[in-house]
C-alpha atoms as a PDB file:
ATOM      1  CA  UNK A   1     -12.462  14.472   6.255  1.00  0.00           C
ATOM      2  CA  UNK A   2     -11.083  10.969   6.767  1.00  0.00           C
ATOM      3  CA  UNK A   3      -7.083  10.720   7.018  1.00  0.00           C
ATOM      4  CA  UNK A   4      -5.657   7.501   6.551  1.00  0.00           C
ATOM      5  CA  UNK A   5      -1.853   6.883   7.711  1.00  0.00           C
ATOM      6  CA  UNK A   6      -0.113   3.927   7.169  1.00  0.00           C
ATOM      7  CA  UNK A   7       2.536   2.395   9.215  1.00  0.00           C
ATOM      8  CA  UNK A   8       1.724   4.601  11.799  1.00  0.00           C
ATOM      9  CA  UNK A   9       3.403   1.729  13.523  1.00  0.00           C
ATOM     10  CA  UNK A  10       5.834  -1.147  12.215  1.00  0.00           C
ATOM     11  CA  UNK A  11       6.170  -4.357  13.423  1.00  0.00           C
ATOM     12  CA  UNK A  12      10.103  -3.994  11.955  1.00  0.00           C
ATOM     13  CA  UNK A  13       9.974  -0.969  14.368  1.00  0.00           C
ATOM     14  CA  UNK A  14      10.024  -2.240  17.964  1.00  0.00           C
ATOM     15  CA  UNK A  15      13.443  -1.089  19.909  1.00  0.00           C
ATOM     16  CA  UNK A  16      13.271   1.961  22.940  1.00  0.00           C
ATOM     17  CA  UNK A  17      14.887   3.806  20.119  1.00  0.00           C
ATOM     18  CA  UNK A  18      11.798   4.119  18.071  1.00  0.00           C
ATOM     19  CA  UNK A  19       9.724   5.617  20.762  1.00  0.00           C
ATOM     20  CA  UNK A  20      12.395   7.952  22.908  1.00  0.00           C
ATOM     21  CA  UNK A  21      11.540  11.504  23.164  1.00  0.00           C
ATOM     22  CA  UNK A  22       8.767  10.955  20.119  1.00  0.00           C
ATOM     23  CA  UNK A  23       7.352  14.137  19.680  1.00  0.00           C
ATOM     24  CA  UNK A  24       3.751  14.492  18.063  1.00  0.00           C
ATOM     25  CA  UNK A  25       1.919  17.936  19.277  1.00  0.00           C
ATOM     26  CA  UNK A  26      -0.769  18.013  17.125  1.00  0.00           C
ATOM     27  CA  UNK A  27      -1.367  13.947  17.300  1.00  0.00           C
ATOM     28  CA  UNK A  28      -1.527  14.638  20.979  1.00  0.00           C
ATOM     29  CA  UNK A  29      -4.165  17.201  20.962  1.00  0.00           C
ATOM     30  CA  UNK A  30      -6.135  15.247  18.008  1.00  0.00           C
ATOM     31  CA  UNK A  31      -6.635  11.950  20.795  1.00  0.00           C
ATOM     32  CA  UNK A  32      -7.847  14.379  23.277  1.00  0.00           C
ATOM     33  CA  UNK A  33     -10.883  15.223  20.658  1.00  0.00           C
ATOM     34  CA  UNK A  34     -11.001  11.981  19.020  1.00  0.00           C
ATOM     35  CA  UNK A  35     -12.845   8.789  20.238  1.00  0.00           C
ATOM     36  CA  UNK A  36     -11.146   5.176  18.842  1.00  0.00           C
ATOM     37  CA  UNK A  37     -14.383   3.753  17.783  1.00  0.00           C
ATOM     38  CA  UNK A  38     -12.853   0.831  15.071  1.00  0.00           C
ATOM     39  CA  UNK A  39     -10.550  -1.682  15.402  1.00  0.00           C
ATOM     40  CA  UNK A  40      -9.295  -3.689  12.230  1.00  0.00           C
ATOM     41  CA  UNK A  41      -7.562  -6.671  12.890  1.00  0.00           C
ATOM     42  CA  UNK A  42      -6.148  -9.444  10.714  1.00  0.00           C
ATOM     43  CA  UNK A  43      -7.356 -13.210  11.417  1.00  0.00           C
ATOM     44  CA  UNK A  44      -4.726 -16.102  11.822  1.00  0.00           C
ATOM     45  CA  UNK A  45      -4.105 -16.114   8.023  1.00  0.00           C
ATOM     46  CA  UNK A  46      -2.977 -12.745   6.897  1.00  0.00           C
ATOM     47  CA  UNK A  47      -4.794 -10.823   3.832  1.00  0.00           C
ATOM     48  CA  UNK A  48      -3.464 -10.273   0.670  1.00  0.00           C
ATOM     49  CA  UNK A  49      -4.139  -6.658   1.273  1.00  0.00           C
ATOM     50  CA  UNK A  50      -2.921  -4.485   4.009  1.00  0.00           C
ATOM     51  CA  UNK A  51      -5.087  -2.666   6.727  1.00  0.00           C
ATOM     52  CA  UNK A  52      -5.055   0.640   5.317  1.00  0.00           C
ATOM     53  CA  UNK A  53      -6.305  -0.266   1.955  1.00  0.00           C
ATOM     54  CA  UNK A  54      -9.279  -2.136   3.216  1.00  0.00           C
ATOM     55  CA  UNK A  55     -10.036   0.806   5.177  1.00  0.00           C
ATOM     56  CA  UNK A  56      -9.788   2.984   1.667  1.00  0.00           C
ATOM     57  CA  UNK A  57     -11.682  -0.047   0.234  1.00  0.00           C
ATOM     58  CA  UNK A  58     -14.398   0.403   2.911  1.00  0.00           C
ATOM     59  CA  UNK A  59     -15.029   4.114   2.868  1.00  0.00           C
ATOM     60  CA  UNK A  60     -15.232   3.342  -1.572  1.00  0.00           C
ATOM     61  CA  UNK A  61     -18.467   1.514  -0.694  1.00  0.00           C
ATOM     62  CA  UNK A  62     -15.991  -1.924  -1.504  1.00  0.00           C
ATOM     63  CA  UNK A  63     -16.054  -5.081   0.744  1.00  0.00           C
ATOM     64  CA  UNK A  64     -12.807  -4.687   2.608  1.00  0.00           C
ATOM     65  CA  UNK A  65     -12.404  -8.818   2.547  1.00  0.00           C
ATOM     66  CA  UNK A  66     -12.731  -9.009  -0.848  1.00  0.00           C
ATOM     67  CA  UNK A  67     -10.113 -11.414  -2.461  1.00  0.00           C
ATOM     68  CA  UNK A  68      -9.867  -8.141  -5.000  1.00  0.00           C
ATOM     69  CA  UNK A  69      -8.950  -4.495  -4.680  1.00  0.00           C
ATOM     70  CA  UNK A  70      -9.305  -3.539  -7.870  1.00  0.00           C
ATOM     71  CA  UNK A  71      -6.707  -0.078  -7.590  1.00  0.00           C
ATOM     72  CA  UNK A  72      -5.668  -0.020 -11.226  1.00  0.00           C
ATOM     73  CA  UNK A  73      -9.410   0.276 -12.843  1.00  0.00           C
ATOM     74  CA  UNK A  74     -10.239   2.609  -9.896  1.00  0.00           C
ATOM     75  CA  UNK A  75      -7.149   4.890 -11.168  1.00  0.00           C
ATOM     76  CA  UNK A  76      -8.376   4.464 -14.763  1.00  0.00           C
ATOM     77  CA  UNK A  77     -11.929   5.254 -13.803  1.00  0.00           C
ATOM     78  CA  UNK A  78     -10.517   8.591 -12.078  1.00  0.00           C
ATOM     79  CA  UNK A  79      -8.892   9.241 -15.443  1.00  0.00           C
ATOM     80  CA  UNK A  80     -12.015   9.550 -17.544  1.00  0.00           C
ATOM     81  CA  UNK A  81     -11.177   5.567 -18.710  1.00  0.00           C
ATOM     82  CA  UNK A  82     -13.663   3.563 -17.214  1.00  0.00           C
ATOM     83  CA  UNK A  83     -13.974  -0.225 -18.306  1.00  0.00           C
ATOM     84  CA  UNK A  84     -15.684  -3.365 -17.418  1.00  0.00           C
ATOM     85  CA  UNK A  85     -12.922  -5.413 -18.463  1.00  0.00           C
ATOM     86  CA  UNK A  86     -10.416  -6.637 -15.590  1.00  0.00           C
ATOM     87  CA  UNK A  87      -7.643  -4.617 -14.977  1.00  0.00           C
ATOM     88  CA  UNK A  88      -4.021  -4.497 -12.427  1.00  0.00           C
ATOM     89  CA  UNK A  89      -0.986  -3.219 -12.155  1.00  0.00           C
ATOM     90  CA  UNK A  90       2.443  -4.398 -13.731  1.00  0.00           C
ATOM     91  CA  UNK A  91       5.745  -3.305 -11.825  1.00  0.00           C
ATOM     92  CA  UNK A  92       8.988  -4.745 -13.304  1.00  0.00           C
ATOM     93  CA  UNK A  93      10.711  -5.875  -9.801  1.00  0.00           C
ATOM     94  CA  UNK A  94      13.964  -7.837  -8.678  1.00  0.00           C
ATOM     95  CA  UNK A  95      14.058 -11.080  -6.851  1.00  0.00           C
ATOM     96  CA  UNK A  96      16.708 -12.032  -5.045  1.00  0.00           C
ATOM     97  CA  UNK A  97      17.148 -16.063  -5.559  1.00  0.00           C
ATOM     98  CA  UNK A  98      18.473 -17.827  -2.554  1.00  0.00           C
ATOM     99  CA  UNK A  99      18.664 -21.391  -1.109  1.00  0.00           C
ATOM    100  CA  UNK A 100      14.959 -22.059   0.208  1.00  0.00           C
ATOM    101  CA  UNK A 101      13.534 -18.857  -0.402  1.00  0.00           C
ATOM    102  CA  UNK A 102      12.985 -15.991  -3.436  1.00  0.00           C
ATOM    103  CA  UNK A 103      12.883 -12.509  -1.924  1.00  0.00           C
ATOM    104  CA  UNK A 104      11.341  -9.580  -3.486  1.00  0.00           C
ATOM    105  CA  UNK A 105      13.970  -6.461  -3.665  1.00  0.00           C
ATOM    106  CA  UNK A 106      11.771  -3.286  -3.064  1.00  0.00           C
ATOM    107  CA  UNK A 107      11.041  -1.734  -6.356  1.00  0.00           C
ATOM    108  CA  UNK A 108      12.206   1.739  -5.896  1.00  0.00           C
ATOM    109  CA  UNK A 109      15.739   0.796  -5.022  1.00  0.00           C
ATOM    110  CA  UNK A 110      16.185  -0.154  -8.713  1.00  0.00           C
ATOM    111  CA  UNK A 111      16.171   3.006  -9.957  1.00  0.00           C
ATOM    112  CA  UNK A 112      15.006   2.079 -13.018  1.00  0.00           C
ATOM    113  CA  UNK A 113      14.898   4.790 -15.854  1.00  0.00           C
ATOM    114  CA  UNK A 114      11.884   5.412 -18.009  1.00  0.00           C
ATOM    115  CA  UNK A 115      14.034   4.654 -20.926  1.00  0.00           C
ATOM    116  CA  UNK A 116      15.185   1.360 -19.566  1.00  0.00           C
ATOM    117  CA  UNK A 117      11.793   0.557 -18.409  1.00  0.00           C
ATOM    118  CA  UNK A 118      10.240   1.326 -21.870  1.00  0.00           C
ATOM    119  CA  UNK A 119      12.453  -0.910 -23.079  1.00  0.00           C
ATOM    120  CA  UNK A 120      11.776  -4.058 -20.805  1.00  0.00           C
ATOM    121  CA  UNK A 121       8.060  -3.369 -21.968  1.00  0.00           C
ATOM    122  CA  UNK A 122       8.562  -3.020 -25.464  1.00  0.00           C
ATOM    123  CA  UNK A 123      10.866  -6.276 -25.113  1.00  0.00           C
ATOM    124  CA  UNK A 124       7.957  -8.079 -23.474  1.00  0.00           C
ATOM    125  CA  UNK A 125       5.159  -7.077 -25.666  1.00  0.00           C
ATOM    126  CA  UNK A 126       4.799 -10.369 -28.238  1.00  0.00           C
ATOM    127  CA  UNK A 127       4.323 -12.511 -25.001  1.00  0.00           C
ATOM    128  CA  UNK A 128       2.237  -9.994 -23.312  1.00  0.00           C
ATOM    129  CA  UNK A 129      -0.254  -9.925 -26.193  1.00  0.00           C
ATOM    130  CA  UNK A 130      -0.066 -13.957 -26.806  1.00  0.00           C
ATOM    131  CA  UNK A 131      -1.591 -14.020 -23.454  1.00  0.00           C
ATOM    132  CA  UNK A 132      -4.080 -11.624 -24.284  1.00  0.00           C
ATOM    133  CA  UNK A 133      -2.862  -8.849 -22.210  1.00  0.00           C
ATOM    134  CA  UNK A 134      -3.038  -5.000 -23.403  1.00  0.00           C
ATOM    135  CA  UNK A 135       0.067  -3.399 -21.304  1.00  0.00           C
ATOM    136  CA  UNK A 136       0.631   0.448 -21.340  1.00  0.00           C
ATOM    137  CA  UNK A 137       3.514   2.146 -19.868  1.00  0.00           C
ATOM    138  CA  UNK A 138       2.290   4.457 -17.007  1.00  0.00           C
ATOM    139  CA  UNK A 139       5.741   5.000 -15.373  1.00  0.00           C
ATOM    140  CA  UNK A 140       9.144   2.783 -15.123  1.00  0.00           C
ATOM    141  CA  UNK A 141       7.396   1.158 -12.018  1.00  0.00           C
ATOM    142  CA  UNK A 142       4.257   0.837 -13.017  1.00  0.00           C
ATOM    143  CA  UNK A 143       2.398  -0.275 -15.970  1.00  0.00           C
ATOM    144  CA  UNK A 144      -1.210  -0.675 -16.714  1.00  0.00           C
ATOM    145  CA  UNK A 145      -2.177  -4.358 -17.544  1.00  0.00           C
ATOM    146  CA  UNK A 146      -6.039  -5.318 -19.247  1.00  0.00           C
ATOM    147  CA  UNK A 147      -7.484  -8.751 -20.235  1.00  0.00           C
ATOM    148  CA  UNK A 148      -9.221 -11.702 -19.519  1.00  0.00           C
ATOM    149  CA  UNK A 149      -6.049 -13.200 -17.685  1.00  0.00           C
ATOM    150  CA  UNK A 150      -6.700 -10.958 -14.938  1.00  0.00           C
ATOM    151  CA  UNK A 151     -10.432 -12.148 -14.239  1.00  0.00           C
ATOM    152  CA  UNK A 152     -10.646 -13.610 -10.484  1.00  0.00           C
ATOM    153  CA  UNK A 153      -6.948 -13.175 -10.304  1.00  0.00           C
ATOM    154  CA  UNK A 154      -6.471 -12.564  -6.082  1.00  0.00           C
ATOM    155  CA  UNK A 155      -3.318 -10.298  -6.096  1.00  0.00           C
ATOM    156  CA  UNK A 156      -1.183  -9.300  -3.205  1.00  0.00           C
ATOM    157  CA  UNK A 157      -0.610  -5.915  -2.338  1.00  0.00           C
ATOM    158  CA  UNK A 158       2.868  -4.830  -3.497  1.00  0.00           C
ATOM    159  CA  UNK A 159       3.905  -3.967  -0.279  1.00  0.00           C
ATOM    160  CA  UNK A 160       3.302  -7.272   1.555  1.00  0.00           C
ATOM    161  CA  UNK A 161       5.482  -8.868  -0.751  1.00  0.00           C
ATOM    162  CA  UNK A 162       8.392  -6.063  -0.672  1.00  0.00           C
ATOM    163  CA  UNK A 163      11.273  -8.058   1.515  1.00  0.00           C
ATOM    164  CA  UNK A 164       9.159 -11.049   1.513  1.00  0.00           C
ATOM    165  CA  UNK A 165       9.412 -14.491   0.215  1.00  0.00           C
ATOM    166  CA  UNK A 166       7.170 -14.432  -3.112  1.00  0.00           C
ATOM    167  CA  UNK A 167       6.041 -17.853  -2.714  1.00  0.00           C
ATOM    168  CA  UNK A 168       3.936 -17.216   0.050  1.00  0.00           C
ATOM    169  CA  UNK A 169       1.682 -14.345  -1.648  1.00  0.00           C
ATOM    170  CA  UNK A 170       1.799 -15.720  -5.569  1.00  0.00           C
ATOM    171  CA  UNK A 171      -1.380 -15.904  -6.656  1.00  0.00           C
ATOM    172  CA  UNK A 172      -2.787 -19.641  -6.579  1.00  0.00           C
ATOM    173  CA  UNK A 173      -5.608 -21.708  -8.402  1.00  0.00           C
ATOM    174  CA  UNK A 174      -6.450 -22.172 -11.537  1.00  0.00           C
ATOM    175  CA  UNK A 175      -6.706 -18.546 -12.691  1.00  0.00           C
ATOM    176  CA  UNK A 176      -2.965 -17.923 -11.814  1.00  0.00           C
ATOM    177  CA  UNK A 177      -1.442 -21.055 -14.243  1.00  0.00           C
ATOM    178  CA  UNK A 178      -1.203 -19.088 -16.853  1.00  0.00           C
ATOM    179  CA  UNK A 179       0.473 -16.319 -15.067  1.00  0.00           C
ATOM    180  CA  UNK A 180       3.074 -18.612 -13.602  1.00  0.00           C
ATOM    181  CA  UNK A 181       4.256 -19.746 -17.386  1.00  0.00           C
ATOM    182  CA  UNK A 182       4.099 -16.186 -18.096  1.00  0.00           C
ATOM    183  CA  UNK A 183       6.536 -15.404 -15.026  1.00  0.00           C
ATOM    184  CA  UNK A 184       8.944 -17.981 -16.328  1.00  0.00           C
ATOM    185  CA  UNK A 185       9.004 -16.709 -20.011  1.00  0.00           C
ATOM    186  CA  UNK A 186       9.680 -13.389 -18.846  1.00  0.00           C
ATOM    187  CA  UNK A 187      12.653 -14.711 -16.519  1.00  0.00           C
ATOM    188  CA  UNK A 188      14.213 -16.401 -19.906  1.00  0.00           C
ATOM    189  CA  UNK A 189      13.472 -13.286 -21.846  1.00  0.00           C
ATOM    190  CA  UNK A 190      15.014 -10.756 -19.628  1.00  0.00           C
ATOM    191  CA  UNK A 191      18.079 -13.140 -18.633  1.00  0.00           C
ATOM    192  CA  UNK A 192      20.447 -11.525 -21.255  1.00  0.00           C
ATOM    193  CA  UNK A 193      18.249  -8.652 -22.465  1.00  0.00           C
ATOM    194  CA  UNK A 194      20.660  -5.552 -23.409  1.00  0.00           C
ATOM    195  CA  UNK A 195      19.023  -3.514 -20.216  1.00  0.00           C
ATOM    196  CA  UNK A 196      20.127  -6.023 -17.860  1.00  0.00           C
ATOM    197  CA  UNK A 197      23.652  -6.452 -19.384  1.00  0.00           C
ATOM    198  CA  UNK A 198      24.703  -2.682 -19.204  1.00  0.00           C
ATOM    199  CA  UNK A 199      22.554  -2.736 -15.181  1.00  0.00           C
ATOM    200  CA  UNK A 200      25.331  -5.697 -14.601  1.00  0.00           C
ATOM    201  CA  UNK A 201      28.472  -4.148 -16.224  1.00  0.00           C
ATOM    202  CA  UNK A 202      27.356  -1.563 -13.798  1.00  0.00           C
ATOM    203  CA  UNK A 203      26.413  -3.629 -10.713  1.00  0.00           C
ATOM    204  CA  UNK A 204      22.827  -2.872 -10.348  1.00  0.00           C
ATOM    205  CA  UNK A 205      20.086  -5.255  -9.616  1.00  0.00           C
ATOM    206  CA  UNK A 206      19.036  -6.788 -13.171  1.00  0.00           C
ATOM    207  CA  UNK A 207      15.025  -6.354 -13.889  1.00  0.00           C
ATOM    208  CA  UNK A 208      14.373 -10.457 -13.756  1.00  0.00           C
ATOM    209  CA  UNK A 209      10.475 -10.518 -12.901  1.00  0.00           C
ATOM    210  CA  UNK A 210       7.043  -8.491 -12.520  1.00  0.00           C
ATOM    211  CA  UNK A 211       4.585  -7.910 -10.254  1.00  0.00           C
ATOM    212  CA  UNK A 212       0.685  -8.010 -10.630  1.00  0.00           C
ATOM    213  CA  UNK A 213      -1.533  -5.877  -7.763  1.00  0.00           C
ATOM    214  CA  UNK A 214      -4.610  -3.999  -7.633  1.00  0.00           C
ATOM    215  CA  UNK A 215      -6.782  -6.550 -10.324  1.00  0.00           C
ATOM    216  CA  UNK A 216     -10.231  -6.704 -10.706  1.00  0.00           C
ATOM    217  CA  UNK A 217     -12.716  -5.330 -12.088  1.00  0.00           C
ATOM    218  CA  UNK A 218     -14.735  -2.058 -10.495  1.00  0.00           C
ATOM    219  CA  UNK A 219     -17.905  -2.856  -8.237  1.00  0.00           C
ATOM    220  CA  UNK A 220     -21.102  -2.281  -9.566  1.00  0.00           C
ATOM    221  CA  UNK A 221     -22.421   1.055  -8.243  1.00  0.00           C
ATOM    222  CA  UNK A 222     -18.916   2.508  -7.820  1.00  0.00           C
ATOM    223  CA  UNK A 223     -18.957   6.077  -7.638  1.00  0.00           C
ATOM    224  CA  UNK A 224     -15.997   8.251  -9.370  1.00  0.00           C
ATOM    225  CA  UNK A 225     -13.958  10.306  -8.950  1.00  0.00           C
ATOM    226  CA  UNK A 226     -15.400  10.246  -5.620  1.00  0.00           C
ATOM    227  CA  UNK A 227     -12.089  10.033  -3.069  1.00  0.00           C
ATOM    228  CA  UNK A 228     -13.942   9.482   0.949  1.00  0.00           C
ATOM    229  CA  UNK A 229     -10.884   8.985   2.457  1.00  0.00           C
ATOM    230  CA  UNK A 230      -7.111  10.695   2.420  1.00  0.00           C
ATOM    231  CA  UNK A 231      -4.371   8.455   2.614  1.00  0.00           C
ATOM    232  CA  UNK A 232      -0.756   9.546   3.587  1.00  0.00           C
ATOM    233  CA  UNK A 233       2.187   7.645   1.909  1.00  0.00           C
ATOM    234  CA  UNK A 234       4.878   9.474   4.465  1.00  0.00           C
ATOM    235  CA  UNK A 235       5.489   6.691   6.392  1.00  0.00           C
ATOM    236  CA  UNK A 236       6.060   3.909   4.090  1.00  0.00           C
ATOM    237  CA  UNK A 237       9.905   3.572   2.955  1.00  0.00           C
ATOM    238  CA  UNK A 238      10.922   4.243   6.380  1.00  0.00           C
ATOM    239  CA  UNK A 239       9.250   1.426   7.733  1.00  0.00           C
ATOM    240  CA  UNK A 240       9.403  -1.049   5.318  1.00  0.00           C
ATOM    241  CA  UNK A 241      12.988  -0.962   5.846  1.00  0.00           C
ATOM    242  CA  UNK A 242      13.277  -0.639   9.295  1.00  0.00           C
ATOM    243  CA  UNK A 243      14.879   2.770   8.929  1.00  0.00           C
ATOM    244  CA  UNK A 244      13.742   4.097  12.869  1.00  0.00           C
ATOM    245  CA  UNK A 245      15.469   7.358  12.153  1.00  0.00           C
ATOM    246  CA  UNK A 246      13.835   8.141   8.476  1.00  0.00           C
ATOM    247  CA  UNK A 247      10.505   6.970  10.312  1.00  0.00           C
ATOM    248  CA  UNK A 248      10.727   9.235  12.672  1.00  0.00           C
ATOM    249  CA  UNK A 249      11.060  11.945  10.993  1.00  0.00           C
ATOM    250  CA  UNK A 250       8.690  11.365   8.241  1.00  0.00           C
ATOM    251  CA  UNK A 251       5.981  11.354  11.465  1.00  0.00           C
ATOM    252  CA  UNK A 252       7.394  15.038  13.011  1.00  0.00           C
ATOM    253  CA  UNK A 253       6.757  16.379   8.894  1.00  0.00           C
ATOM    254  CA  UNK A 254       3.586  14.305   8.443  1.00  0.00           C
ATOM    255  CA  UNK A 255       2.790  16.002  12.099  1.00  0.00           C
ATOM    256  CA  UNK A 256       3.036  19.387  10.705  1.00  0.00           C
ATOM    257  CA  UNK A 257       0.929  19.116   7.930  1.00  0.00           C
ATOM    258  CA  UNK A 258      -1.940  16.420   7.035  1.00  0.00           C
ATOM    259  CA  UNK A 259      -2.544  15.488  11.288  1.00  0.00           C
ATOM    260  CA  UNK A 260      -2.224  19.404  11.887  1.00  0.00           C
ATOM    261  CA  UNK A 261      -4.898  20.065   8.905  1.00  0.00           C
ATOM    262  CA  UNK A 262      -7.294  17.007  10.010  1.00  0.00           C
ATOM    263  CA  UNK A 263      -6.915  19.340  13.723  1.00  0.00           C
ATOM    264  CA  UNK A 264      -7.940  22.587  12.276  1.00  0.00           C
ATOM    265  CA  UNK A 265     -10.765  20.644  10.711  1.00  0.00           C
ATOM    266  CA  UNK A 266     -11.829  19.057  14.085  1.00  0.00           C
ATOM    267  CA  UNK A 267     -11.527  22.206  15.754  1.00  0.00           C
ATOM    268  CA  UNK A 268     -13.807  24.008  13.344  1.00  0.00           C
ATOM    269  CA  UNK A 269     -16.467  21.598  12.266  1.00  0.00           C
ATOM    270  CA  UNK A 270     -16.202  19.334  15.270  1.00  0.00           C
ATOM    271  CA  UNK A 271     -16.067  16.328  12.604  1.00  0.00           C
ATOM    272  CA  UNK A 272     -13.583  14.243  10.961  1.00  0.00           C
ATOM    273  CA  UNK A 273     -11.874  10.452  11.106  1.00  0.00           C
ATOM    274  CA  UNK A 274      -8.574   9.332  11.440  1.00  0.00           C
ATOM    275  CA  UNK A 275      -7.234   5.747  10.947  1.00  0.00           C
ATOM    276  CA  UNK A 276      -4.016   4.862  11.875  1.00  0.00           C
ATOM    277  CA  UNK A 277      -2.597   1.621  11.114  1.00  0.00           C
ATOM    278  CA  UNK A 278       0.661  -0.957  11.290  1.00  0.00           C
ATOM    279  CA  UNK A 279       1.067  -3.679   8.767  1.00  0.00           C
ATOM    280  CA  UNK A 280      -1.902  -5.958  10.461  1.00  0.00           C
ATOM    281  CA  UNK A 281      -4.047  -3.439  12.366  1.00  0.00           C
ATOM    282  CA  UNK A 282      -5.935  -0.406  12.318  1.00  0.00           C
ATOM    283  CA  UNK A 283      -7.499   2.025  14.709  1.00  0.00           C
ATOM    284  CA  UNK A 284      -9.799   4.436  13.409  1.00  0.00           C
ATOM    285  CA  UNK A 285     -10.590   7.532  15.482  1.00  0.00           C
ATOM    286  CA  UNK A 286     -14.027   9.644  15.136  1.00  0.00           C
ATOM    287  CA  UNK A 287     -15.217  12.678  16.817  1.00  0.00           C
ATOM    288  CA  UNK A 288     -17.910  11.448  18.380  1.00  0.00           C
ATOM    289  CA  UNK A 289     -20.767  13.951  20.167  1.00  0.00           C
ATOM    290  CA  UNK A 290     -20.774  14.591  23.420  1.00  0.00           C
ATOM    291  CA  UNK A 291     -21.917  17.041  26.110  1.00  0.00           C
ATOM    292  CA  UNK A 292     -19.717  19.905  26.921  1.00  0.00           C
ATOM    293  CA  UNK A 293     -18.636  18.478  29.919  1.00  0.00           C
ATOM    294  CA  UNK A 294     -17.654  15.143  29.040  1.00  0.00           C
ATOM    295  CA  UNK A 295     -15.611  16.745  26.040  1.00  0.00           C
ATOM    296  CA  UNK A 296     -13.334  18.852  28.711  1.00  0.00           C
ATOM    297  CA  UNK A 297     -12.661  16.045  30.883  1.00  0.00           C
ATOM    298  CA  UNK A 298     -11.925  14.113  27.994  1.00  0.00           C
ATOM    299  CA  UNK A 299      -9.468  17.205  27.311  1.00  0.00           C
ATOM    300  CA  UNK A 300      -8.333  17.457  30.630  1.00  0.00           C
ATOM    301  CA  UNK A 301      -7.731  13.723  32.220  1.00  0.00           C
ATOM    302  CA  UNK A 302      -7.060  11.882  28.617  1.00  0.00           C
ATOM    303  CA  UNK A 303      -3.451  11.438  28.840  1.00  0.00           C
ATOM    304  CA  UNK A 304      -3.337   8.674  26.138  1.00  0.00           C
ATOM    305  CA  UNK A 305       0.273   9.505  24.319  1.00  0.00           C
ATOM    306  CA  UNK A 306       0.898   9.145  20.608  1.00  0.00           C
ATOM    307  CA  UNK A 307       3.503   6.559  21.427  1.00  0.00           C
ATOM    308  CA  UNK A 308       0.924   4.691  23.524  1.00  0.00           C
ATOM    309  CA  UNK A 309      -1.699   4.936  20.830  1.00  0.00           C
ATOM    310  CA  UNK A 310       1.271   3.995  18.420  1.00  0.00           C
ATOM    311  CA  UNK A 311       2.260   1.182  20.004  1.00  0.00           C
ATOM    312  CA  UNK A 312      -0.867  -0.257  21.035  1.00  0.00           C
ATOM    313  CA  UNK A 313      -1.325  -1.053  17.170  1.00  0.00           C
ATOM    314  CA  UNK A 314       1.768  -3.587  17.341  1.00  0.00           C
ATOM    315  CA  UNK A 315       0.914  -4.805  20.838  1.00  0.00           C
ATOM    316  CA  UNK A 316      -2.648  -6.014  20.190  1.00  0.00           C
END
């Protein structure tokens, strides 16, 4: 049983405010039978993909450094869709157009309807297929892209690019020309498409761009469905917004249930993982065998906190 937790800490998360009176019970007693035994850390130049899915990438068997993640054939592998072709993810996104910099709005505040989104795709379609791309609607955010565009295309992670400046995680090089023309078609297109007009007259954010992550194509030797790993989305609006409160309380409910369940299963197998990670690190935590002894001094004089193990994933 491996849990995986995701901005367990936040580097938009740093005031006394975060950490005051932070209470984690079954955390707590969780470092008192866990031993951190990994440390993931990003180099200089930061990856395309965050900590926690090269962690899910490593327990898959996958090269955590690859330049791919390939999420969207792993989801249509789990489906009963395999395919050798490469494969990502679409999501229809805002960016915000300033001065010296285009910022990416996140996704979900759009509130984009399935009808409206259906319509964007539909709208899109000829171009889509000129390119060579076979796009089918999944969900308003999130549409299923196949073709040969996609092959070697190095994708960022939809979440470093949420309330980011695009142009540093666009996909470069050859392979990504012909998704640059496609970006600017689709600008022109959507410009004064009848969805946008009515979001407008309504003062919404207009759907003006899309988003590629998860490409690639499946390693050879993949094994599905297998899943290795469990990986907790609770924490993620609340800190890619910098929302301390929301956090917060997405950790006491997250407490309660997946870190209280990975407890019971420590406590009665005397086995099981948990990685906890910020935007650019990640500490994983095994139980690791030891003599009776050792494991009730461990119990007794390990005081390490779940703000101090929290922390320590912003702080080194």
């Amino acid at each position: 049983m491996h849990l995986i937790i995701p901005f367990a800490a936040s580097h938009t998360l740093t005031g006394p405010e975060v950490w005051a009176g932070l209470q984690l019970p079954n955390l707590q007693a969780l470092l008192t039978l866990l031993q951190r035994q990994q440390v993931l850390q990003d180099p200089e130049a930061t990856p395309l993909h965050l900590p926690h899915e090269r962690l899910q990438a490593q327990a898959l068997g996958w090269a955590p450094d690859a330049p791919t993640l390939p999420w969207a054939a792993w989801h249509q592998a789990q489906q009963g869709l395999p395919s050798t072709e490469p494969q990502a993810w679409m999501t229809p996104c805002h960016w915000q157009i300033g001065m010296d910099q285009v910022v990416m709005a996140d996704p979900a505040h759009l509130h984009l309807s399935d009808e409206e989104s259906q319509h964007l795709l539909q709208a899109m379609q000829p171009f889509l297929q000129e390119d060579g791309l076979q796009v089918t609607w999944h969900s308003a955010l999130r549409w299923h892209a196949q073709g040969p565009l996609l092959a070697e295309l190095s994708t960022a992670s939809l979440d470093r690019v949420i309330d980011q400046n695009v142009k540093d995680w666009m996909p470069v090089g050859s392979a990504a020309r012909p998704l640059q023309r496609l970006q600017s078609e689709m600008q022109m297109l959507l410009y004064n498409h009848p969805v946008n007009d009515a979001r407008d007259a309504r003062r919404q954010h207009t759907v003006n761009a899309f988003w590629l992550h998860g490409a690639g194509t499946l390693p050879e030797g993949t094994t599905v469905p297998a899943q290795p790993a469990t990986v907790s989305t609770a924490l993620r609006s609340g800190a890619l917004h910098g929302n301390a409160q929301a956090w917060r309380q997405a950790w006491q409910q997250l407490d309660t249930s997946a870190v209280a369940d990975l407890l019971q299963h420590v406590k009665a197998t005397g086995q099981g993982t948990l990685s906890l990670c910020s935007e650019h690190t990640a500490h994983t935590y095994t139980a690791a065998p030891a003599a009776w002894h050792q494991r009730l001094f461990k119990q007794l004089f390990n005081k390490t906190t779940p703000a101090a193990a929290l922390q320590a994933l912003i702080t080194t």
